[in-house]
C-alpha atoms as a PDB file:
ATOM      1  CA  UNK A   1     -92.772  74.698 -42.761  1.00  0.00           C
ATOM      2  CA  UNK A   2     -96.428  74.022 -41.698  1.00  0.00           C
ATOM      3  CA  UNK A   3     -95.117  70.745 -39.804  1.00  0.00           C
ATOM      4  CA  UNK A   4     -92.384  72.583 -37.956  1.00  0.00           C
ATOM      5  CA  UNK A   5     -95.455  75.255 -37.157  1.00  0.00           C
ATOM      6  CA  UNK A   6     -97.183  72.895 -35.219  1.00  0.00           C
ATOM      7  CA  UNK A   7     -94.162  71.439 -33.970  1.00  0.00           C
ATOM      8  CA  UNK A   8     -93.319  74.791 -32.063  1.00  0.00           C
ATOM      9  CA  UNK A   9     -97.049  75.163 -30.908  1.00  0.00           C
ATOM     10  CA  UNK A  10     -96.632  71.625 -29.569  1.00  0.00           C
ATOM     11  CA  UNK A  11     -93.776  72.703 -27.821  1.00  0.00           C
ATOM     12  CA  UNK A  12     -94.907  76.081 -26.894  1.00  0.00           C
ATOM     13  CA  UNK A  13     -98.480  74.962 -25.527  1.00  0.00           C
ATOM     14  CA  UNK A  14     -97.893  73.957 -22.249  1.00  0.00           C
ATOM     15  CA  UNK A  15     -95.855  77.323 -21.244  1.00  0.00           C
ATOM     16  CA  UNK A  16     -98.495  79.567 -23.299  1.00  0.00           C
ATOM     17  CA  UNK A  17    -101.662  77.150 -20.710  1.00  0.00           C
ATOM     18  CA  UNK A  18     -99.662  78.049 -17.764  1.00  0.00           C
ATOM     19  CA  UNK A  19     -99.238  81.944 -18.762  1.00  0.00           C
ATOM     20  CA  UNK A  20    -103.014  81.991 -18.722  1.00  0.00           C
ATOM     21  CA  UNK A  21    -103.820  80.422 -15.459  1.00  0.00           C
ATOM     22  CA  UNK A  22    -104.689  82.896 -12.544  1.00  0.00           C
ATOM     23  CA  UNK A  23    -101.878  82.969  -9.768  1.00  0.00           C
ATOM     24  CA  UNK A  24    -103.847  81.543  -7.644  1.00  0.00           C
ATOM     25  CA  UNK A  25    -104.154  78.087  -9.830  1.00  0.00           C
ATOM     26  CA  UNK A  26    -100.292  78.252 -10.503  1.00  0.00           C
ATOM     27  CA  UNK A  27     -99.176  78.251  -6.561  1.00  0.00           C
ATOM     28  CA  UNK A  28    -102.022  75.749  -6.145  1.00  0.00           C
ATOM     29  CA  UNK A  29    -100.520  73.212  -8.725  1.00  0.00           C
ATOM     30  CA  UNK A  30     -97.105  73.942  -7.912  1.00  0.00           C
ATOM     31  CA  UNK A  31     -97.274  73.373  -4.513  1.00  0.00           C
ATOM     32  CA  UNK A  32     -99.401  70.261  -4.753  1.00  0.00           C
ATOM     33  CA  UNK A  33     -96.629  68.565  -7.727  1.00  0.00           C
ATOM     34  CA  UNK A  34     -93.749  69.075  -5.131  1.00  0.00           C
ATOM     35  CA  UNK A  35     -95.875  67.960  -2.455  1.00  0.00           C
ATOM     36  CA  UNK A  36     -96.303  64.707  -4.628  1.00  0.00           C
ATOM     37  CA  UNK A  37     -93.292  64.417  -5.314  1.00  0.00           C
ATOM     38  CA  UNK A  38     -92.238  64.350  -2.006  1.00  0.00           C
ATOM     39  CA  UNK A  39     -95.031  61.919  -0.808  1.00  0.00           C
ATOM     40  CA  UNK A  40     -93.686  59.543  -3.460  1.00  0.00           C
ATOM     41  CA  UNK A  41     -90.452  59.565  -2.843  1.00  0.00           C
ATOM     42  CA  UNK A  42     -91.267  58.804   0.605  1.00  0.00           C
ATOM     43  CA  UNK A  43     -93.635  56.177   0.099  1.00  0.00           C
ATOM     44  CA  UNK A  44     -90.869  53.968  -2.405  1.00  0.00           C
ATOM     45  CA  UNK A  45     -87.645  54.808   0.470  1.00  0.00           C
ATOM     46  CA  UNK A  46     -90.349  53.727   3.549  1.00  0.00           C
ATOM     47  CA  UNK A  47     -90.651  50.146   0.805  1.00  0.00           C
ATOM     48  CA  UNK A  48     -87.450  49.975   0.500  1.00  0.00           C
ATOM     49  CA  UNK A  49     -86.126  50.306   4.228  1.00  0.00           C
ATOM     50  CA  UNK A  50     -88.980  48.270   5.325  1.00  0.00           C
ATOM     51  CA  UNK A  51     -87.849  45.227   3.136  1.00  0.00           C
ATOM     52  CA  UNK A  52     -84.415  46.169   3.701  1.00  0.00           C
ATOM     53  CA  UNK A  53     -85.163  45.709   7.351  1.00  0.00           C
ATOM     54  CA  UNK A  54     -86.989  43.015   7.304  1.00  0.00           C
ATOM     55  CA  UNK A  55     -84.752  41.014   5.498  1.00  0.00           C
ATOM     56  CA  UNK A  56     -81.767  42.030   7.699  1.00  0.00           C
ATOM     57  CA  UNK A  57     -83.961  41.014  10.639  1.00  0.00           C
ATOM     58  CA  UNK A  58     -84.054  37.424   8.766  1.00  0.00           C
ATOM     59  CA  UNK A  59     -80.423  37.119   7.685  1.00  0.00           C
ATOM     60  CA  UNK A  60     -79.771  37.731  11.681  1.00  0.00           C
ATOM     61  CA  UNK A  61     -81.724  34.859  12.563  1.00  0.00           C
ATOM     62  CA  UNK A  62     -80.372  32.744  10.333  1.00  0.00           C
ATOM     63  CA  UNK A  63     -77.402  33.352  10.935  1.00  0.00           C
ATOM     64  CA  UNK A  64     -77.246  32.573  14.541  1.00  0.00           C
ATOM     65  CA  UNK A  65     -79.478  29.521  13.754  1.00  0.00           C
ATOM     66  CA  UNK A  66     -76.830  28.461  11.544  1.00  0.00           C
ATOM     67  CA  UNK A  67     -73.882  29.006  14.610  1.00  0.00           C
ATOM     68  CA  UNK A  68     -76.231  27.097  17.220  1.00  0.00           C
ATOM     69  CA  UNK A  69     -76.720  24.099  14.483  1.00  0.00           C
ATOM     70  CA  UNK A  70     -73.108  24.203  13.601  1.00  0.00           C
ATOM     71  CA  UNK A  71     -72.573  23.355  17.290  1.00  0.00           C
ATOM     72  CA  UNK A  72     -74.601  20.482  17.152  1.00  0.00           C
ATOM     73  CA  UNK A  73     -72.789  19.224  13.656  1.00  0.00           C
ATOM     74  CA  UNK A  74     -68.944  19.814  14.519  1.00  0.00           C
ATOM     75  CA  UNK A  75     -68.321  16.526  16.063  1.00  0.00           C
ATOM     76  CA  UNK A  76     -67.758  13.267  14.324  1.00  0.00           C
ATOM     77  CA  UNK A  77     -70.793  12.059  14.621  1.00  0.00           C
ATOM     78  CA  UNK A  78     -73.475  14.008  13.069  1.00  0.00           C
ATOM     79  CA  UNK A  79     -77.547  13.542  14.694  1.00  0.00           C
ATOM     80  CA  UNK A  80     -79.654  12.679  12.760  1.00  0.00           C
ATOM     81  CA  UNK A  81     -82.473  15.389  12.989  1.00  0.00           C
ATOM     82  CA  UNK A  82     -81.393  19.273  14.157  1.00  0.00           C
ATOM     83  CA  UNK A  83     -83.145  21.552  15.724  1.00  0.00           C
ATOM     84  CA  UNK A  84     -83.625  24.881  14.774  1.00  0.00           C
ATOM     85  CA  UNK A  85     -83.242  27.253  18.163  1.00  0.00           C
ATOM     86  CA  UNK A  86     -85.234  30.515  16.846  1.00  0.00           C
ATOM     87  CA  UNK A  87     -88.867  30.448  15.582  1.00  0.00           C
ATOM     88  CA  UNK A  88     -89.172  31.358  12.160  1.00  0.00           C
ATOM     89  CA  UNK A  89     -87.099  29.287  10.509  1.00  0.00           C
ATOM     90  CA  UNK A  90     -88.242  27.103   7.488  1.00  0.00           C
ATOM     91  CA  UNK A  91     -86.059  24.758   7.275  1.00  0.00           C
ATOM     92  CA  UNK A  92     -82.097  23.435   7.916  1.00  0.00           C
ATOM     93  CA  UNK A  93     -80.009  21.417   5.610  1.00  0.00           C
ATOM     94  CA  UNK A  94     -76.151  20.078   6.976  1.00  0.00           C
ATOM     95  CA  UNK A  95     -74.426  19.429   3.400  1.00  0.00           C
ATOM     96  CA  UNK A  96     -70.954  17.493   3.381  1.00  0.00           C
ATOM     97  CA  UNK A  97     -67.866  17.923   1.011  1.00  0.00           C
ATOM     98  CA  UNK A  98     -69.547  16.196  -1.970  1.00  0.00           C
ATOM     99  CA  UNK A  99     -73.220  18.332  -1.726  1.00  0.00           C
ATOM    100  CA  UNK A 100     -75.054  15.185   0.185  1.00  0.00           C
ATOM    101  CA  UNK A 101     -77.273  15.828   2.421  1.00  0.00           C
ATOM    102  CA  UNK A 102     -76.570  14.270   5.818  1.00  0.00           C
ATOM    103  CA  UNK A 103     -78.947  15.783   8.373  1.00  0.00           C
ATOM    104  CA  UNK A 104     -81.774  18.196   8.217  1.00  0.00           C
ATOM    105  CA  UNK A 105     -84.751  19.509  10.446  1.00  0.00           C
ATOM    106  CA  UNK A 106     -87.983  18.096  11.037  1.00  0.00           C
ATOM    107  CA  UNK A 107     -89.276  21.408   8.921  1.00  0.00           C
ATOM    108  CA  UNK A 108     -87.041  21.078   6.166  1.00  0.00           C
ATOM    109  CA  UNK A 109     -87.803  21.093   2.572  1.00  0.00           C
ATOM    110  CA  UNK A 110     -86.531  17.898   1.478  1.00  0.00           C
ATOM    111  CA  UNK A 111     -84.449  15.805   4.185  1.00  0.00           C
ATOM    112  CA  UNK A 112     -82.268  14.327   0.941  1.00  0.00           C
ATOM    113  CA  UNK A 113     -81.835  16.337  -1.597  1.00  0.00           C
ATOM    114  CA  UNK A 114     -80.275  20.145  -1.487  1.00  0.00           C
ATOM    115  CA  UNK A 115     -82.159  22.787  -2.697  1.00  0.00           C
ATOM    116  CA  UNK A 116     -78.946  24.449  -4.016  1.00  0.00           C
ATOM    117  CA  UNK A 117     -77.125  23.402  -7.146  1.00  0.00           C
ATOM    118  CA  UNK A 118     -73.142  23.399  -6.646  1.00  0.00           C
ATOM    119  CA  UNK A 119     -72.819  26.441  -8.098  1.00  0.00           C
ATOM    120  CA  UNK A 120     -75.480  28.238  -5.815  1.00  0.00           C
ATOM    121  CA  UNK A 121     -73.895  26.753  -2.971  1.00  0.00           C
ATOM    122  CA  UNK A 122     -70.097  27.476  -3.580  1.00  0.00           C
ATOM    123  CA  UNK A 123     -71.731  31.232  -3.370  1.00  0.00           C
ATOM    124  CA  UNK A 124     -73.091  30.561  -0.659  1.00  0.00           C
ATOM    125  CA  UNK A 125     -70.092  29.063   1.379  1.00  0.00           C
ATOM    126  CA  UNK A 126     -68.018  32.346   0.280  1.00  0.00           C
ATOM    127  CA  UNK A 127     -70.767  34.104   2.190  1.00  0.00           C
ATOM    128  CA  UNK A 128     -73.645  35.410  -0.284  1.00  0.00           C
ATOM    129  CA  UNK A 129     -77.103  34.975   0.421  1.00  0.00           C
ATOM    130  CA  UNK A 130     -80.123  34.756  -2.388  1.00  0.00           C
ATOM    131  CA  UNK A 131     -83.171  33.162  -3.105  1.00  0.00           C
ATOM    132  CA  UNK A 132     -84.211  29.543  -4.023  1.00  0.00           C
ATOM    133  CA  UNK A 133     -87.864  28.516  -4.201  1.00  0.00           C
ATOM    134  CA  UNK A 134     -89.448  26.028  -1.976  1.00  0.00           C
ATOM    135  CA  UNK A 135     -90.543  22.967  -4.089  1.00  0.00           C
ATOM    136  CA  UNK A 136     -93.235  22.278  -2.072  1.00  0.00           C
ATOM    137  CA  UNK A 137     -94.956  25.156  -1.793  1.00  0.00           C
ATOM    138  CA  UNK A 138     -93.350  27.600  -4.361  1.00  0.00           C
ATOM    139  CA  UNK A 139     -92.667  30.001  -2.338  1.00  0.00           C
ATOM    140  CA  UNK A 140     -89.397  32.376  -2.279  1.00  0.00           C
ATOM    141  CA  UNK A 141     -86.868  31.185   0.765  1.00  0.00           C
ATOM    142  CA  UNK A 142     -83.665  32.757   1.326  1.00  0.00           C
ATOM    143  CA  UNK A 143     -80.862  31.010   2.290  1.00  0.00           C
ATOM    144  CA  UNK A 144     -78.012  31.555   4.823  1.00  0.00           C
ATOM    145  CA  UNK A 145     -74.874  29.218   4.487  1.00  0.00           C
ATOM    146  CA  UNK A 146     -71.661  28.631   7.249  1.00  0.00           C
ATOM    147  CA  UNK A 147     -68.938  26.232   7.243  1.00  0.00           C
ATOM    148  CA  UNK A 148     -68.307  24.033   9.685  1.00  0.00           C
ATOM    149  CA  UNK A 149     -65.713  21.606   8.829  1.00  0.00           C
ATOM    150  CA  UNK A 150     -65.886  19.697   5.694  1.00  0.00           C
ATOM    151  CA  UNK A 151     -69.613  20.274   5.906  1.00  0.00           C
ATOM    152  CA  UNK A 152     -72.181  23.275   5.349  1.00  0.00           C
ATOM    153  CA  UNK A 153     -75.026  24.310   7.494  1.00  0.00           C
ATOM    154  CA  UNK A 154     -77.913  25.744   5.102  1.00  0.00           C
ATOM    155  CA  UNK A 155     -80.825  27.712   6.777  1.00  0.00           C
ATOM    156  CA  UNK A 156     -83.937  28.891   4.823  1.00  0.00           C
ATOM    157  CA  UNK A 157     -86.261  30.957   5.997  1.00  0.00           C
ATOM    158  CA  UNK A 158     -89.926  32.311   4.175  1.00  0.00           C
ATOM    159  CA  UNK A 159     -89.326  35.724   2.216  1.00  0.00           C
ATOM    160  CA  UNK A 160     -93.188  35.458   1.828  1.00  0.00           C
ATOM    161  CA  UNK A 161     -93.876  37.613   4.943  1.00  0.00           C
ATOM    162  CA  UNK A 162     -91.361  40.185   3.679  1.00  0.00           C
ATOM    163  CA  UNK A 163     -92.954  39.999   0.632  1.00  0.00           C
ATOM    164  CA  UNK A 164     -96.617  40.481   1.959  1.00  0.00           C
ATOM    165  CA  UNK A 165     -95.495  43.359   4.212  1.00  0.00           C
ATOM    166  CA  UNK A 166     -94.333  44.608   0.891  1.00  0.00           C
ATOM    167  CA  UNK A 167     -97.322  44.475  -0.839  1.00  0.00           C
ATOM    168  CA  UNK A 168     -99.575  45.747   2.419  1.00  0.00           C
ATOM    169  CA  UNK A 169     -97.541  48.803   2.723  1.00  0.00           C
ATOM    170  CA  UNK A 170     -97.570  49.847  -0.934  1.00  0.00           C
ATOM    171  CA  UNK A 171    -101.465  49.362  -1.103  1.00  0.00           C
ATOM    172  CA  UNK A 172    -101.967  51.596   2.084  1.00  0.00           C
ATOM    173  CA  UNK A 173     -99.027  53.811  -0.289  1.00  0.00           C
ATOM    174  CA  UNK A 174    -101.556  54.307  -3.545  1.00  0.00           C
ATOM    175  CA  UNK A 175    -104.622  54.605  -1.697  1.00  0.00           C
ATOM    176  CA  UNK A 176    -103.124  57.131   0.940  1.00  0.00           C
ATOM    177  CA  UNK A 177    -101.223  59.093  -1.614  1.00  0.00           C
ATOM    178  CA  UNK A 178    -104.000  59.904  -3.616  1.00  0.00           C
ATOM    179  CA  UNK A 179    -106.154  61.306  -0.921  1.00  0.00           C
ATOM    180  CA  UNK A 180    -103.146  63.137   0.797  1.00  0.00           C
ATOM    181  CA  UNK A 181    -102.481  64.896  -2.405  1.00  0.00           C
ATOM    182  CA  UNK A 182    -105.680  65.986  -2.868  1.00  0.00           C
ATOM    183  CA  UNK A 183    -106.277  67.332   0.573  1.00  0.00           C
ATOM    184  CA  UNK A 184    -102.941  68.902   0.066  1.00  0.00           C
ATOM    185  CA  UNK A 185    -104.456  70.782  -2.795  1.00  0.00           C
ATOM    186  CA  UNK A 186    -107.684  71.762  -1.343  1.00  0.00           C
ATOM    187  CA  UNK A 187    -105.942  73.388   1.398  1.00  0.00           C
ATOM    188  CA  UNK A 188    -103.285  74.852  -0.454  1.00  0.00           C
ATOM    189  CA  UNK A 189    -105.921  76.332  -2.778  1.00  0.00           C
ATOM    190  CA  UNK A 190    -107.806  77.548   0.597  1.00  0.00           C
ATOM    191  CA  UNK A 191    -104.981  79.009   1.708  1.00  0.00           C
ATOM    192  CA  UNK A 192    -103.609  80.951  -1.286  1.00  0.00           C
ATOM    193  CA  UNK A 193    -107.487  82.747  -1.876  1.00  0.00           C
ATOM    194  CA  UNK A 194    -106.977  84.042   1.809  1.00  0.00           C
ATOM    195  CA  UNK A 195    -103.665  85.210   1.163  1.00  0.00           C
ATOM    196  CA  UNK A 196    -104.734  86.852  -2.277  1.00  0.00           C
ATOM    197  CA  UNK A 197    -107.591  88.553  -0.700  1.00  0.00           C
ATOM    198  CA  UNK A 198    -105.796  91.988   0.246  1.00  0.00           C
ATOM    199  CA  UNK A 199    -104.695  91.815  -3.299  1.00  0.00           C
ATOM    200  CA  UNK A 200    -107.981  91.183  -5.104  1.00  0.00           C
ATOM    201  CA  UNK A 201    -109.154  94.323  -2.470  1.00  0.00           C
ATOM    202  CA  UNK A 202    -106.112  96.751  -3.777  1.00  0.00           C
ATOM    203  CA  UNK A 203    -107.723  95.715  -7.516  1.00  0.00           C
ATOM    204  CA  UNK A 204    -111.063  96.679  -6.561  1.00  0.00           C
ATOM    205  CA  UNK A 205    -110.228  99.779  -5.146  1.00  0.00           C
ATOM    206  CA  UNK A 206    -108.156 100.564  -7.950  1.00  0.00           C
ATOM    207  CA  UNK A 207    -110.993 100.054 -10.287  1.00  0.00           C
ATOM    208  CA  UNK A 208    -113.173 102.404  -7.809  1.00  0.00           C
ATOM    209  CA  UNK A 209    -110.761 105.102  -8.058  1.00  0.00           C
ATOM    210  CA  UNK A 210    -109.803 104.840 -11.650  1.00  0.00           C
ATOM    211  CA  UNK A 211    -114.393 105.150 -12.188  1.00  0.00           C
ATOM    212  CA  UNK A 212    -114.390 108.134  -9.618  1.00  0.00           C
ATOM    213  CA  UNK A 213    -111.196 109.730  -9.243  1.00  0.00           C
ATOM    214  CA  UNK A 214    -108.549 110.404  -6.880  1.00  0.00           C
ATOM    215  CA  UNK A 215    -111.179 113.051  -4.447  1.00  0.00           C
ATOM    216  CA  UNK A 216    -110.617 111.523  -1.024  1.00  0.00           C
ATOM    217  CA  UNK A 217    -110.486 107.309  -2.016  1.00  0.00           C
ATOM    218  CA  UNK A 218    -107.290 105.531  -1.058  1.00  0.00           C
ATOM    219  CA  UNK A 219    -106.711 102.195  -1.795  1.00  0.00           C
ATOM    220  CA  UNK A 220    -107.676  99.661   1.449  1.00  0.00           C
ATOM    221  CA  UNK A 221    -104.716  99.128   3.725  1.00  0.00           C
ATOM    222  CA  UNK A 222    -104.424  95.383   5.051  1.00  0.00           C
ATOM    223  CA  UNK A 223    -104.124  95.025   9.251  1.00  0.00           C
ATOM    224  CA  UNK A 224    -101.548  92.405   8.577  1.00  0.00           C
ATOM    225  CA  UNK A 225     -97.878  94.034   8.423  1.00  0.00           C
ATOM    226  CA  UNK A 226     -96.908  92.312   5.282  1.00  0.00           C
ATOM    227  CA  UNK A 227     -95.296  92.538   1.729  1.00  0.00           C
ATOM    228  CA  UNK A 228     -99.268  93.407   0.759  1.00  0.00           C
ATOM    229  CA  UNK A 229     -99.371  96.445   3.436  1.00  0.00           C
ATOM    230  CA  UNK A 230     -96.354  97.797   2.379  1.00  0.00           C
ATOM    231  CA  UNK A 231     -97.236  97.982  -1.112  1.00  0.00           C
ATOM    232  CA  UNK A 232    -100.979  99.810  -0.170  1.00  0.00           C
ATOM    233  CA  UNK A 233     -98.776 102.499   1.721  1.00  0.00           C
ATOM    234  CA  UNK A 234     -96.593 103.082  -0.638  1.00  0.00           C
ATOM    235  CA  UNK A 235     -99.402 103.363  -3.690  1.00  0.00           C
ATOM    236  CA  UNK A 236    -101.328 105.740  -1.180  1.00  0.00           C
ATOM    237  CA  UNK A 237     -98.925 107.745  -0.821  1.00  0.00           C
ATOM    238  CA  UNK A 238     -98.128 107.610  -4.903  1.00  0.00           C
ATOM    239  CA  UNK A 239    -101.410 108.681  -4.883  1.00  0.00           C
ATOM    240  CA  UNK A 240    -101.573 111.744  -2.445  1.00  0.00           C
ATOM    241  CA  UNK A 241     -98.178 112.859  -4.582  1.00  0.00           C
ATOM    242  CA  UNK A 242    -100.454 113.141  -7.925  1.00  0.00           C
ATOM    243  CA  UNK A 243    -103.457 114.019  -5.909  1.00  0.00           C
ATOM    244  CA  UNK A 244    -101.433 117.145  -4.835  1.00  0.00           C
ATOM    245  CA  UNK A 245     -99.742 117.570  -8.142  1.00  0.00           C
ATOM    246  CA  UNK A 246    -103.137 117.767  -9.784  1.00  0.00           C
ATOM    247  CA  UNK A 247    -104.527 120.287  -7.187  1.00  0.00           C
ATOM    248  CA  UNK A 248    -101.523 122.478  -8.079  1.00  0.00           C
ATOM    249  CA  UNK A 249    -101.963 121.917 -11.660  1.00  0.00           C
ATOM    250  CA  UNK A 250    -105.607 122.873 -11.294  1.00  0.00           C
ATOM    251  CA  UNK A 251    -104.756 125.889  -9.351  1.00  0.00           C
ATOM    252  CA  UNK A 252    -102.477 126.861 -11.862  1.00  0.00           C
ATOM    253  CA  UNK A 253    -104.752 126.538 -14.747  1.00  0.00           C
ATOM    254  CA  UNK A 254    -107.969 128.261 -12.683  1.00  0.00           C
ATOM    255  CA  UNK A 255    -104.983 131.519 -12.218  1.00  0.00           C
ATOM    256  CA  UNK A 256    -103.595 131.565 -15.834  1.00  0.00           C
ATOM    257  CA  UNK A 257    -107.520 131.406 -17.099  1.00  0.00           C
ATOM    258  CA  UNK A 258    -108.046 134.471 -14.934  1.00  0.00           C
ATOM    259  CA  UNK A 259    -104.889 136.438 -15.858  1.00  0.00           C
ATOM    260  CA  UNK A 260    -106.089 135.775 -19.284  1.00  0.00           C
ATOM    261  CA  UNK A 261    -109.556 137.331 -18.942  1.00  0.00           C
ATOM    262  CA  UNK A 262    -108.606 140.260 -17.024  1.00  0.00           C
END
């Protein structure tokens, strides 16, 4: 019993903390946890249609690198050095029927040996494109595949700059964030005290009134036509009903005490 006590005041706590927080602190943290939200689920779609882009932007460039070097491969007799024709480009392996490789760029890799195994590039001769990692340096290259013949044209290109673009963008993400979110909550807070201070006048003439009576004190009516004005109007004018009522209950008291004593 005493566990499943504190069970339910575990459970109940964080409604029972909100109950007692002023209105002003509930608008103020509710507005600034959907403003959050919203920053970061902006901040992880900008990532991921930045790298998204990016890496289109590459596979395009590859892939008419690896049309203009399929040109140069389609004859019979195959050069013995290509040329990639768009900057950018790491390297370009031409791969025949058994996985040699015959010809590559200056920039290549390695001018003999595939950086694909079979498997990786039977996927990519039915069109998929992936990763492999440059031996040399270690870095991640991507690689673009098309047929020409009996042979293959592989183009890699450096993910590396996607990848740092990446990273830049979600560092200038958490430090941004933070500080957006908090201005977001400093001005929200701002904001809602202004709005709230009609209301916090309607409570302090209420407490006047209450101390000195209803004789000729009237809650203050707000300039701005709002929900706020409204509601002083209509309590004024609750008010003028029971100031009047009393008057005529006075009046009637005073008269019945004098029909008494005479």
């Amino acid at each position: 019993m005493e566990a499943a006590s504190v069970a339910r005041r575990l459970v109940g706590w964080p409604r029972a903390w909100w109950v007692r927080q002023s209105l002003r602190a509930r608008l103020t943290l509710l507005a600034t946890a959907l403003f959050s939200f919203a920053v970061l689920t902006g901040a992880v779609l900008l990532i991921v249609l930045q790298r998204y882009s990016l890496i289109k932007v590459l596979d395009a460039d590859a892939t008419k690198t690896a049309r203009d070097i399929a040109k140069q491969v389609s004859g019979t007799r195959v050069p013995a050095t290509v040329l990639p024709t768009i900057g950018g480009i790491t390297g370009v392996q031409v791969v025949d029927a058994n996985d040699h490789v015959v010809t590559a760029s200056p920039g290549a890799p390695d001018r003999f040996t595939s950086l694909v195994d079979p498997a990786e590039l039977a996927a990519a001769r039915g069109g998929e494109r992936f990763n492999v990692t440059n031996p040399t340096s270690g870095e991640p290259l991507r690689v673009v595949a098309r047929r020409v013949g009996p042979r293959t044209v592989l183009v890699y290109t450096d993910v590396s700059r996607v990848d740092d673009s990446e990273r830049i963008l979600s560092e200038a993400a958490l430090i941004g964030s933070p500080i957006a979110v908090l201005l977001m909550a400093v001005a929200t807070y701002i904001v809602v005290t202004l709005a709230l201070r009609p209301v916090a006048a309607l409570r302090h003439g209420a407490s006047d009134i209450t101390a000195a009576g209803l004789a000729e004190q009237r809650l203050p009516v707000p300039g701005a036509q709002d929900e706020i004005h409204r509601l002083a109007v209509t309590l004024n004018a609750m008010l003028d009903r029971i100031d009047s009522a009393t008057s005529r209950q006075r009046t009637f008291v005073g008269d019945a005490a004098h029909e008494l004593r005479s």
